[in-house]
N, C-alpha and C. Protein backbone atom coordinates (compact mmCIF):
# COMPACT_ATOMS: atom_id res chain seq x y z
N UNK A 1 -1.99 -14.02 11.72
CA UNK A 1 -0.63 -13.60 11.43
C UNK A 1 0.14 -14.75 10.80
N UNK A 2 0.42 -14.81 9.90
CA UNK A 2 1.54 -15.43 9.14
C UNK A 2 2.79 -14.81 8.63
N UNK A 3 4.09 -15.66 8.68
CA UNK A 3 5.54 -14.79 8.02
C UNK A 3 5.43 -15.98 6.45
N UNK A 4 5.62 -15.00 5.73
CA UNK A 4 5.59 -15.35 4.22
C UNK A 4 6.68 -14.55 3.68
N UNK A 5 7.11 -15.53 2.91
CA UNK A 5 8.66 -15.44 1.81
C UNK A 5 7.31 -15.14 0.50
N UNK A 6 7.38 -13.56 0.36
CA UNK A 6 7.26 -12.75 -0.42
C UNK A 6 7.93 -12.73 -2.29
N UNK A 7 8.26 -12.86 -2.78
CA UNK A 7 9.11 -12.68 -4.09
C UNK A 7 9.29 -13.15 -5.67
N UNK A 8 9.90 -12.56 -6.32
CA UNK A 8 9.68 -12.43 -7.58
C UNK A 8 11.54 -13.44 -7.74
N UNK A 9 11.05 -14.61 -8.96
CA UNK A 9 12.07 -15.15 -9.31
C UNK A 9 12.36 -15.53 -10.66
N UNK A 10 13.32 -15.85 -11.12
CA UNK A 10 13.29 -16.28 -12.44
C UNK A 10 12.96 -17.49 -13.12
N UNK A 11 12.77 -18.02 -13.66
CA UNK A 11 12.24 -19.12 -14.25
C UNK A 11 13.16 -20.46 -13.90
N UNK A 12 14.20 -20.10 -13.73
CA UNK A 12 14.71 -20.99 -12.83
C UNK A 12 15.43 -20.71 -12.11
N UNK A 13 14.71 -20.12 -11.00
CA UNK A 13 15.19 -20.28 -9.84
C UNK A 13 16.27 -19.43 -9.06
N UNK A 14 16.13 -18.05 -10.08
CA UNK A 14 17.35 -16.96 -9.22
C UNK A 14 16.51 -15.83 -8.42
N UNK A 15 16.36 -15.18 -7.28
CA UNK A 15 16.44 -14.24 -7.07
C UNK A 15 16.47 -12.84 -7.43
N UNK A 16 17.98 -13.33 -7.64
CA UNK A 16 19.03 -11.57 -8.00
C UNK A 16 19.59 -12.12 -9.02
N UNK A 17 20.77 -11.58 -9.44
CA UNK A 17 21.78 -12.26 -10.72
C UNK A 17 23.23 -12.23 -10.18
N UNK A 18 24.08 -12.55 -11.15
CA UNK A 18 25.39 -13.07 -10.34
C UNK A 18 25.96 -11.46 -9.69
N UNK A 19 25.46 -10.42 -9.55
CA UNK A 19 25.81 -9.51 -9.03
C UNK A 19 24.89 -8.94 -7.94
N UNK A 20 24.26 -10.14 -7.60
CA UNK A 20 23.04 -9.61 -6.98
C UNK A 20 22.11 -8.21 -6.71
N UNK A 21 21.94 -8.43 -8.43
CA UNK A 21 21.28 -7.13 -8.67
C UNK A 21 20.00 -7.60 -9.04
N UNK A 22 18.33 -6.88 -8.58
CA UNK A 22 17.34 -7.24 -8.99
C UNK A 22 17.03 -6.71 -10.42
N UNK A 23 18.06 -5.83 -11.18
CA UNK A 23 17.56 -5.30 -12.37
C UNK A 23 17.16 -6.17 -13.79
N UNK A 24 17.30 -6.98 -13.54
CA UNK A 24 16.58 -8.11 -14.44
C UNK A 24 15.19 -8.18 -14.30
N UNK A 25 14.52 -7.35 -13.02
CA UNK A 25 13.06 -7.78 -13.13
C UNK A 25 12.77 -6.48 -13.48
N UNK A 26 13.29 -5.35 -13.60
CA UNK A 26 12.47 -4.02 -13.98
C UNK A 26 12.28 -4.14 -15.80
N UNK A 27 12.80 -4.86 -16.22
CA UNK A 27 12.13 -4.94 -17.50
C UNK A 27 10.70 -5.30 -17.82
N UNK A 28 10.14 -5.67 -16.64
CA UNK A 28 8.41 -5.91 -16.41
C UNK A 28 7.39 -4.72 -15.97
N UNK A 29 7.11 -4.44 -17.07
CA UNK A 29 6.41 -2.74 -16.87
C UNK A 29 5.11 -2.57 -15.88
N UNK A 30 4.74 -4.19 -15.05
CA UNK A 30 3.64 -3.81 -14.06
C UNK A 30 2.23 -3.40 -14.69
N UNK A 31 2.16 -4.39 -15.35
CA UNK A 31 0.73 -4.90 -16.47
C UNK A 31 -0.41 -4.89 -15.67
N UNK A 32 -0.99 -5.44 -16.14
CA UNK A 32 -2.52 -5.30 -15.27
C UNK A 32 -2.79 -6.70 -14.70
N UNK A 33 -2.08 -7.42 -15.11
CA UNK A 33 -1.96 -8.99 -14.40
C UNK A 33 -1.00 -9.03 -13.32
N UNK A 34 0.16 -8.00 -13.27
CA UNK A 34 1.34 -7.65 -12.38
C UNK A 34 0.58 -8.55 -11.24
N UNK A 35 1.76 -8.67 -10.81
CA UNK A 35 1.72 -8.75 -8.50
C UNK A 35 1.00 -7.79 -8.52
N UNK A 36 0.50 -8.22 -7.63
CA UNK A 36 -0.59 -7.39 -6.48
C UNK A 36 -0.11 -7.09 -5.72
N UNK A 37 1.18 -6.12 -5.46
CA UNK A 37 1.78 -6.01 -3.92
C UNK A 37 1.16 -4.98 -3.26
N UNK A 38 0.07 -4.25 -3.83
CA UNK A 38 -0.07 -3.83 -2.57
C UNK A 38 -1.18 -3.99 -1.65
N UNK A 39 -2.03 -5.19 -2.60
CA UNK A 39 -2.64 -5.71 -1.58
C UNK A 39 -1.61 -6.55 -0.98
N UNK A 40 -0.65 -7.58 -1.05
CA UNK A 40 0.07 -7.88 -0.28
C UNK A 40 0.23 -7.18 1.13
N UNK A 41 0.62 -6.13 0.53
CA UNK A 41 2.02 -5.66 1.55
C UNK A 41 0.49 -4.63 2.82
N UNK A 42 -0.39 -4.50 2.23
CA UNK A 42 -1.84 -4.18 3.71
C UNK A 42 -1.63 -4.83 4.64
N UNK A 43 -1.49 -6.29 4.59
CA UNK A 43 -1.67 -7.58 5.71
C UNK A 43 0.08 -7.20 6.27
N UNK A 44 0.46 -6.63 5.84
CA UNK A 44 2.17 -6.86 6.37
C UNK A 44 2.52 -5.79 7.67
N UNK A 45 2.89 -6.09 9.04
CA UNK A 45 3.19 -5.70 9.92
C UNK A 45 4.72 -4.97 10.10
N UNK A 46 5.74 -6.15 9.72
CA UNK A 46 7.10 -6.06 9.96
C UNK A 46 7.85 -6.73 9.00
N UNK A 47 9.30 -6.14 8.35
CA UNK A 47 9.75 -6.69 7.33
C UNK A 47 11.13 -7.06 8.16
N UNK A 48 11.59 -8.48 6.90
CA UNK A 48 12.74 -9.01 7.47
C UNK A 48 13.59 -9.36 6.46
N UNK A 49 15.04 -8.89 6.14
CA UNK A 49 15.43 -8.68 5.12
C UNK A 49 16.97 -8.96 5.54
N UNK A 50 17.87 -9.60 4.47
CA UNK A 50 19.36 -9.98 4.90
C UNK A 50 20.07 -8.73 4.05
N UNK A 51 21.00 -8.56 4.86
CA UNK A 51 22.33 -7.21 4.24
C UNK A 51 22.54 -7.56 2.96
N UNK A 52 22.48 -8.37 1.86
CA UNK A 52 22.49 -7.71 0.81
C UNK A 52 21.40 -7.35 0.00
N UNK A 53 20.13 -7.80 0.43
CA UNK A 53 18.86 -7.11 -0.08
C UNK A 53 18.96 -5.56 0.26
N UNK A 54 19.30 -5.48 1.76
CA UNK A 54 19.04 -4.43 1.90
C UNK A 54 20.35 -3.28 1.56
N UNK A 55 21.87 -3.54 1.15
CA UNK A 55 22.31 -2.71 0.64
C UNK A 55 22.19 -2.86 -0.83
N UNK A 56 20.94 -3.63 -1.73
CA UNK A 56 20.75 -3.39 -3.12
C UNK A 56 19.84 -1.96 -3.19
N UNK A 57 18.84 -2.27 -2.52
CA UNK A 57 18.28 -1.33 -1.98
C UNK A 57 18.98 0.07 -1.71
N UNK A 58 19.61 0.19 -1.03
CA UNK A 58 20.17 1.32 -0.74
C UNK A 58 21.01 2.18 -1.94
N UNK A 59 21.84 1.16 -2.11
CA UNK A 59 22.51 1.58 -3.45
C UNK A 59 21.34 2.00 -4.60
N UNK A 60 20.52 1.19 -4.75
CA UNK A 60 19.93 0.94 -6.07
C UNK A 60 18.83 2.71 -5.77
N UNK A 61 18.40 3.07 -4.80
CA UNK A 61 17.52 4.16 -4.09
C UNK A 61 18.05 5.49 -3.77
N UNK A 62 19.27 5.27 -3.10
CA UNK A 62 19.86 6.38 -3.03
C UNK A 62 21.10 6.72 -3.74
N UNK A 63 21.37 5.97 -4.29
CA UNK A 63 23.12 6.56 -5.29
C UNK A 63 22.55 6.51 -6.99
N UNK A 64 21.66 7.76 -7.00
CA UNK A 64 21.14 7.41 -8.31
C UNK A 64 21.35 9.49 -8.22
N UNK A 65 20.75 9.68 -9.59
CA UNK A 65 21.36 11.43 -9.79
C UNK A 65 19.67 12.15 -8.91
N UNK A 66 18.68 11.38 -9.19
CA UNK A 66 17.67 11.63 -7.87
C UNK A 66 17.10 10.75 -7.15
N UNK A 67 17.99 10.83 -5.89
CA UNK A 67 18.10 9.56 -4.67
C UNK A 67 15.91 10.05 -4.29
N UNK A 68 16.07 8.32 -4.01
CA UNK A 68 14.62 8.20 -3.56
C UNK A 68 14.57 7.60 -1.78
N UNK A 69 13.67 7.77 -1.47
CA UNK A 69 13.39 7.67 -0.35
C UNK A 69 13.19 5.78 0.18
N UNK A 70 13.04 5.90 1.32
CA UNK A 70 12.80 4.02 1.81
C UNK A 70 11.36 3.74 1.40
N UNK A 71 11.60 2.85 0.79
CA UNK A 71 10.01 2.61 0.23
C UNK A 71 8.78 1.75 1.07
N UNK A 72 9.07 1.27 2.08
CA UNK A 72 9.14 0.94 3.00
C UNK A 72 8.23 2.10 4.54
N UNK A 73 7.02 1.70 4.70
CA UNK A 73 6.36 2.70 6.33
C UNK A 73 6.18 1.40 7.14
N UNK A 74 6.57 0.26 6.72
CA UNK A 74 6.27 -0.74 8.11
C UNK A 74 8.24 -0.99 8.73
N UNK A 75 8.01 -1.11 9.94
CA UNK A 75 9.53 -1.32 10.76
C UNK A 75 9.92 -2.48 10.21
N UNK A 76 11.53 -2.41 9.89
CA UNK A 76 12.01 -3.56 9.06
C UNK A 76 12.83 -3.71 9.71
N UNK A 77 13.66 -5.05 9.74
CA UNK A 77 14.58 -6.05 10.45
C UNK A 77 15.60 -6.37 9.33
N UNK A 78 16.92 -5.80 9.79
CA UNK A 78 17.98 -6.35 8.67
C UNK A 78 19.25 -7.18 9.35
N UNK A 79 19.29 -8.75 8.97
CA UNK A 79 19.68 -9.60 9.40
C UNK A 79 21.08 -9.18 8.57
N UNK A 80 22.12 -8.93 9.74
CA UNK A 80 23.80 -8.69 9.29
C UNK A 80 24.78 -9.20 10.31
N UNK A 81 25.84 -9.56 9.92
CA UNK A 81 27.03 -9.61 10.68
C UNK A 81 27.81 -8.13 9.99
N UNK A 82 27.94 -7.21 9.39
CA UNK A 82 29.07 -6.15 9.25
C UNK A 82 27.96 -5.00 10.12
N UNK A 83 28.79 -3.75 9.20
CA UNK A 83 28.09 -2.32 9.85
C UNK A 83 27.52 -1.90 8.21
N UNK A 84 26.39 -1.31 8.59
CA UNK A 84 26.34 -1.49 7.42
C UNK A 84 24.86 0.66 7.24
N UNK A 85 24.98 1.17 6.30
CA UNK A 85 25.10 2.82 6.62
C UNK A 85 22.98 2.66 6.60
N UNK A 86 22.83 3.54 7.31
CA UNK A 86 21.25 3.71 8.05
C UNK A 86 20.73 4.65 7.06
N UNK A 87 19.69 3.78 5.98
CA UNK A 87 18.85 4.75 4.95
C UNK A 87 17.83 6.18 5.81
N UNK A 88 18.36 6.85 5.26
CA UNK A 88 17.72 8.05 5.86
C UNK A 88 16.22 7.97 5.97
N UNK A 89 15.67 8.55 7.59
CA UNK A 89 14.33 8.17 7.54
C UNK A 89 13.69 6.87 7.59
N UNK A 90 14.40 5.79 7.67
CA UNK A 90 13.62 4.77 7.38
C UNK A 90 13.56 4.20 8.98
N UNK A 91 12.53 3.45 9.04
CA UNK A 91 12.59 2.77 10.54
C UNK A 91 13.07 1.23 10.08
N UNK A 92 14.37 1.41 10.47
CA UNK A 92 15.22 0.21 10.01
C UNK A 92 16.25 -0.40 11.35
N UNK A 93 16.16 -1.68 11.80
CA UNK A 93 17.11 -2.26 13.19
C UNK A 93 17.92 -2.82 11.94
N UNK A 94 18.94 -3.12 12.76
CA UNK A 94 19.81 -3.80 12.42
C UNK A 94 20.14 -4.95 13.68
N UNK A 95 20.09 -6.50 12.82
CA UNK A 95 20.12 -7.73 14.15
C UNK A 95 21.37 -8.44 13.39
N UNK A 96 22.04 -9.24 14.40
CA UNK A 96 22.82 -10.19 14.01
C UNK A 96 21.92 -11.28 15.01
N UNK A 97 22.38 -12.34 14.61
CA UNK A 97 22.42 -13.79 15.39
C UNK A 97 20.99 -14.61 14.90
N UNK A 98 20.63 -15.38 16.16
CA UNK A 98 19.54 -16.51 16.12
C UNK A 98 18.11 -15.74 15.37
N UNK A 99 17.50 -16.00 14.89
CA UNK A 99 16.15 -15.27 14.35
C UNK A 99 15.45 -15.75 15.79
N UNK A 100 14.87 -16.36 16.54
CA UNK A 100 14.26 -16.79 17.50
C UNK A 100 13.94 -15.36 18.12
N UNK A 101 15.01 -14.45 18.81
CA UNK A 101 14.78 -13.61 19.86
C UNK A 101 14.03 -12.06 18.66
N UNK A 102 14.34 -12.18 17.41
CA UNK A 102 13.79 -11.13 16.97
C UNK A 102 12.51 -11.27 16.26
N UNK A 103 12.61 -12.80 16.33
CA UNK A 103 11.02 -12.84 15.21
C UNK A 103 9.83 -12.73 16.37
N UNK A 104 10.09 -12.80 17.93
CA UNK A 104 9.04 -12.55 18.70
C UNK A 104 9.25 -10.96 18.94
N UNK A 105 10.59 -10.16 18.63
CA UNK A 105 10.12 -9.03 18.46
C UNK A 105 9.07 -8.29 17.32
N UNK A 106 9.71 -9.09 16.30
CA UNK A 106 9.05 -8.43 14.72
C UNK A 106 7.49 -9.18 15.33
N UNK A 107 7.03 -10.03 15.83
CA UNK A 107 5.34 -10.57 15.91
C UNK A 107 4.40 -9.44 16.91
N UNK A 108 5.56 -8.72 18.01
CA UNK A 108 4.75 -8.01 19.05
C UNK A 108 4.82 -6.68 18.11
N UNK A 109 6.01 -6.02 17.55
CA UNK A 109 5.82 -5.16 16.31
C UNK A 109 4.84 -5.44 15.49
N UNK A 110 4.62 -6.45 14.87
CA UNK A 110 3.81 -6.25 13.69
C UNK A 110 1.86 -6.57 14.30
N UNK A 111 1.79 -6.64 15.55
CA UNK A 111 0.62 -6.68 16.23
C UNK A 111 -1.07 -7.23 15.28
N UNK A 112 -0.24 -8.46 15.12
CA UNK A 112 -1.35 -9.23 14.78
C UNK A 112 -1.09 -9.26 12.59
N UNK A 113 -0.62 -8.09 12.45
CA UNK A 113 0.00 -8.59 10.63
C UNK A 113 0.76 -9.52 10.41
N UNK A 114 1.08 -9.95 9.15
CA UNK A 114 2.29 -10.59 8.52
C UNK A 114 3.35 -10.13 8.64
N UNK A 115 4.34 -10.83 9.01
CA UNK A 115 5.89 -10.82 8.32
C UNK A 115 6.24 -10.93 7.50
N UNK A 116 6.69 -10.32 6.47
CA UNK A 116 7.18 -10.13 5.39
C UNK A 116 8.91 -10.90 5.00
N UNK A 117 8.89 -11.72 5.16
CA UNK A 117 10.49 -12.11 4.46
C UNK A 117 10.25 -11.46 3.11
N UNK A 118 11.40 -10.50 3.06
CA UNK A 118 11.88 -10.31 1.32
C UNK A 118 12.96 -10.62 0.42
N UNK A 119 13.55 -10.84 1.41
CA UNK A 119 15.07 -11.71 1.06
C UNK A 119 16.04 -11.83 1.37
N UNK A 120 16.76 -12.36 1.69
CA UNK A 120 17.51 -13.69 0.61
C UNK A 120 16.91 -15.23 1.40
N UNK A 121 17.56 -16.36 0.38
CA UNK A 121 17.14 -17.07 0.79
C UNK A 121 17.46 -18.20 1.84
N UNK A 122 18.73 -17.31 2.35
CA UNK A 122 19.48 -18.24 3.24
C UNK A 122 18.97 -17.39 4.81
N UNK A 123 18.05 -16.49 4.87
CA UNK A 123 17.05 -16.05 5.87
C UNK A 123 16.09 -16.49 6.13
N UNK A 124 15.50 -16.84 5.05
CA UNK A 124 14.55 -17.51 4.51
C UNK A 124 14.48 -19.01 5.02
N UNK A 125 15.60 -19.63 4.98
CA UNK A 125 15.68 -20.87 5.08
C UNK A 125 15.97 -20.59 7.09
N UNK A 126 16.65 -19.64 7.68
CA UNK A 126 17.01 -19.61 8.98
C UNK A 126 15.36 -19.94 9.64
N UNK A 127 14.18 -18.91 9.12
CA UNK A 127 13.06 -19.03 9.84
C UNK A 127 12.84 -20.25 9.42
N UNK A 128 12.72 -21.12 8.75
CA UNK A 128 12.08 -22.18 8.38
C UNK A 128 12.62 -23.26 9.31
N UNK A 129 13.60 -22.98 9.61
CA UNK A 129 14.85 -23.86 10.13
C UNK A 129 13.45 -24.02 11.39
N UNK A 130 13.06 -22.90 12.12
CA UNK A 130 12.62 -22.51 13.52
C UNK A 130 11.20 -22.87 13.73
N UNK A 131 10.60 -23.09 12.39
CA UNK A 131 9.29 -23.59 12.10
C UNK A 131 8.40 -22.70 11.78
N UNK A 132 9.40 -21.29 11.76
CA UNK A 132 8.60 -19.93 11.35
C UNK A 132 7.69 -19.49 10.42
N UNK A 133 8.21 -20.30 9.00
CA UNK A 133 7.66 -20.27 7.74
C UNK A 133 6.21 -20.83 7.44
N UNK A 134 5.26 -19.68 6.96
CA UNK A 134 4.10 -20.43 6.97
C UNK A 134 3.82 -20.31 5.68
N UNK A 135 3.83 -19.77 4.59
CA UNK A 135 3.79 -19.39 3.11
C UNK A 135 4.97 -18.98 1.95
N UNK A 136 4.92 -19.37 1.04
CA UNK A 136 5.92 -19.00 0.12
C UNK A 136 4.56 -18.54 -1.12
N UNK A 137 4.76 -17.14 -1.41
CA UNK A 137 4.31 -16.62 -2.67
C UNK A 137 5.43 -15.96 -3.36
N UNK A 138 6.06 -16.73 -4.80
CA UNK A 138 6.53 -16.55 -5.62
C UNK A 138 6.40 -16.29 -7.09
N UNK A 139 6.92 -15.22 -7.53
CA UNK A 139 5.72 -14.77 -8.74
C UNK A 139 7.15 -14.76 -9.94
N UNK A 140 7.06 -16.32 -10.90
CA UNK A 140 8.17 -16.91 -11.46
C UNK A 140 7.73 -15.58 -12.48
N UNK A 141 8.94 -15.27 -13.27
CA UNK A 141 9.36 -14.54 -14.63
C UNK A 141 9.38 -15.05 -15.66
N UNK A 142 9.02 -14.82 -17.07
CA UNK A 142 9.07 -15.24 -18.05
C UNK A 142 11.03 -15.24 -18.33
N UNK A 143 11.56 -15.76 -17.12
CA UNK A 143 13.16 -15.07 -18.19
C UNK A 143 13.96 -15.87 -17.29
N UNK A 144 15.15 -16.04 -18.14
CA UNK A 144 15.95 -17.08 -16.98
C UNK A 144 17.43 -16.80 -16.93
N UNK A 145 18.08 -16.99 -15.76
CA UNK A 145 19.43 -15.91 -15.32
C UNK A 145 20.39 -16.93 -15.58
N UNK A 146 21.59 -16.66 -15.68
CA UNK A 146 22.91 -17.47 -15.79
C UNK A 146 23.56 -18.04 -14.76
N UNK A 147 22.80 -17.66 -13.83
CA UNK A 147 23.64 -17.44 -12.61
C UNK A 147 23.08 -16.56 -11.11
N UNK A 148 23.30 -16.78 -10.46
CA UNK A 148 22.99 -16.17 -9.06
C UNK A 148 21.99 -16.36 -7.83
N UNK A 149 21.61 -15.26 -7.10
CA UNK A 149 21.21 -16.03 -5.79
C UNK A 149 20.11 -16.74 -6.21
N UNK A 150 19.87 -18.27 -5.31
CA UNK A 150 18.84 -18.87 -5.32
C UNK A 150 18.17 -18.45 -4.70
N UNK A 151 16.59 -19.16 -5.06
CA UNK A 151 15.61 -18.52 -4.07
C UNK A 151 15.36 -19.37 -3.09
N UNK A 152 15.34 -20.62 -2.89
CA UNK A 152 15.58 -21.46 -1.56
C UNK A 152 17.03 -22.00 -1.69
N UNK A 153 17.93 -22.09 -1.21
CA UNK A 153 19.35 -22.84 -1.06
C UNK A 153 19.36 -23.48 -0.09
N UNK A 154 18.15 -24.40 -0.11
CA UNK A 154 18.09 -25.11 1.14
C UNK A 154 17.07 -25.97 0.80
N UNK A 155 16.92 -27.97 1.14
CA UNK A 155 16.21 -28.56 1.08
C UNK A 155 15.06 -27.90 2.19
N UNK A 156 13.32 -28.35 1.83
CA UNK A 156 12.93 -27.86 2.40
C UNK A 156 11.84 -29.28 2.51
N UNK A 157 11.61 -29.97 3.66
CA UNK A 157 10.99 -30.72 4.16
C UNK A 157 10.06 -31.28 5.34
N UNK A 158 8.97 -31.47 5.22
CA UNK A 158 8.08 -32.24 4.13
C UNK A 158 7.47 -31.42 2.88
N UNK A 159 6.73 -32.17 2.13
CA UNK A 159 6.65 -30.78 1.21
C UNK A 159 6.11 -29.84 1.06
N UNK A 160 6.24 -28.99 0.24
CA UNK A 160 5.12 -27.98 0.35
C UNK A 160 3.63 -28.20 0.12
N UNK A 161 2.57 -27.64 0.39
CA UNK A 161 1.43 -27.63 -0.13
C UNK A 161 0.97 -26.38 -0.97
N UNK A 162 0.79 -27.20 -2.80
CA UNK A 162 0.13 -25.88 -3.38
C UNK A 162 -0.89 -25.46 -3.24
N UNK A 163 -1.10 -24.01 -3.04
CA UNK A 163 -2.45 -23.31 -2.41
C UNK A 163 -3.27 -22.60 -3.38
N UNK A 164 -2.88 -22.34 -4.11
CA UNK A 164 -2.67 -21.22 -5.85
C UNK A 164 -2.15 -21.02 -6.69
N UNK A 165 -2.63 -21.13 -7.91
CA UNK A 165 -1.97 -20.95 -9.23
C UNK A 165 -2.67 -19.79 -9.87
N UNK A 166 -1.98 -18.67 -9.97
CA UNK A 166 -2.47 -17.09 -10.28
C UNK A 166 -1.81 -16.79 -11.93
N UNK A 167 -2.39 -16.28 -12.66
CA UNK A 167 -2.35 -15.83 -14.12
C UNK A 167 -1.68 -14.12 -14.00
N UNK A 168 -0.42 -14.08 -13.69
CA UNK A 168 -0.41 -12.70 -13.38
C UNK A 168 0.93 -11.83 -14.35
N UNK A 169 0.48 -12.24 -15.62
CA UNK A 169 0.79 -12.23 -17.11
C UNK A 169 1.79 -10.72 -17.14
N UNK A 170 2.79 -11.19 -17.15
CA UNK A 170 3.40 -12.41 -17.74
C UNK A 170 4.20 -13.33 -16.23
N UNK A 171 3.68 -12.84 -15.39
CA UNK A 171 4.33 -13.97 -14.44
C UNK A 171 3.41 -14.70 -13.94
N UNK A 172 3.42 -15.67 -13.45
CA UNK A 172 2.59 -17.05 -12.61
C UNK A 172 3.33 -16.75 -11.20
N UNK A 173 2.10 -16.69 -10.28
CA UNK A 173 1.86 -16.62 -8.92
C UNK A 173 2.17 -17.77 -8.09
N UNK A 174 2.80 -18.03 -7.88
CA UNK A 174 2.35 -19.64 -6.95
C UNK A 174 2.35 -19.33 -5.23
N UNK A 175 1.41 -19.78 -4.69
CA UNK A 175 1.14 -19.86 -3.01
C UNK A 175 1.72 -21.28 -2.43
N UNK A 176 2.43 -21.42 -1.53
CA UNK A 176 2.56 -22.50 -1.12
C UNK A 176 2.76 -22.39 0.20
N UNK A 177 1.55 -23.37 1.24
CA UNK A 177 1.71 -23.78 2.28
C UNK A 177 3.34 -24.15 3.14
N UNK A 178 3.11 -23.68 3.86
CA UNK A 178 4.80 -24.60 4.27
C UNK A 178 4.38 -24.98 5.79
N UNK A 179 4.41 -26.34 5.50
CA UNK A 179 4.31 -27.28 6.83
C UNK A 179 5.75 -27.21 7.96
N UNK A 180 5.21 -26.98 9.15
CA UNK A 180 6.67 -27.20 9.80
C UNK A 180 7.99 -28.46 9.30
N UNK A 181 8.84 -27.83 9.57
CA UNK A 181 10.18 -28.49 9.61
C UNK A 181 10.19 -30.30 10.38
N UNK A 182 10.46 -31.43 9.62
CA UNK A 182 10.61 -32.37 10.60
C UNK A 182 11.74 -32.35 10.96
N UNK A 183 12.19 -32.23 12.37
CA UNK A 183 13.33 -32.50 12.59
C UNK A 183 13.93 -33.45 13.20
């Protein structure tokens, strides 16, 4: 079982865009070099995701002229402080606070799979904080944003270890080890 920061970024270094919208990456028609998510997402037990991933999502899925369903069959974890509206059908918690008390829930949930971080990166950086983080696979874009969320906003130390360099045309794969936190 490993929790791995999952995601697709821009060439330097955004996420989302200054509206934190992922529609900058659907211009990638899912080639034959594409991510591999779904071998990814086999090994994946439980997902863990911060309130504005998950109301892009929502918006972006259901307020369309034919709303789609949660794309999503593994139990997901959405890290919030507001209230925030329950995608129909989906097996979705909603947590505020320390990641500590839920990431040993999401490990007895996900019974022996991966954790899935999908985003953002200031969640991202909370597990790491905890020593949680064991992988970063990031699959950079040929394209680069003006602006918006980073994908780490957070020094991250000691360094990483590269594990893989993937040809996954037109994006590059990278795997990286992540050694615990010195603190």
């Amino acid at each position: 079982m490993k929790t791995v920061y999952y995601g697709a970024s821009s060439l330097n270094g955004f996420i989302a865009d200054q509206n934190n919208s992922l529609e900058w990456l659907f211009q990638f028609d899912g080639g034959a070099g594409a991510p591999d998510f779904e071998s990814f997402i086999r090994d994946v037990g439980a997902i863990a995701m911060g309130s504005t991933t998950y109301m892009w999502l929502y918006d972006h899925l259901l307020k369309k002229e034919k709303p789609e369903a949660w794309p999503y069959k593994i139990p997901s974890w959405v890290f919030t402080t507001r209230h925030l509206p329950l995608f129909p059908e989906a097996d979705v918690r909603f947590v505020k606070g320390d990641v500590r008390p839920v990431y040993e829930e999401m490990k007895a949930v996900a019974n022996g799979k991966n954790i899935w971080l999908v985003g953002g990166g200031e969640l991202v950086g909370q597990f790491y904080d905890q020593g949680y983080l064991n992988e970063i696979v990031v699959n950079i874009a040929p394209v680069t944003l003006s602006g918006g969320a980073p994908l780490l906003p957070r020094t991250m130390h000691p360094p990483m270890k590269l594990k893989a360099v993937l040809d996954r045309s037109p994006f590059v794969e990278l795997h990286y080890e992540v050694p615990a936190p010195k603190l």
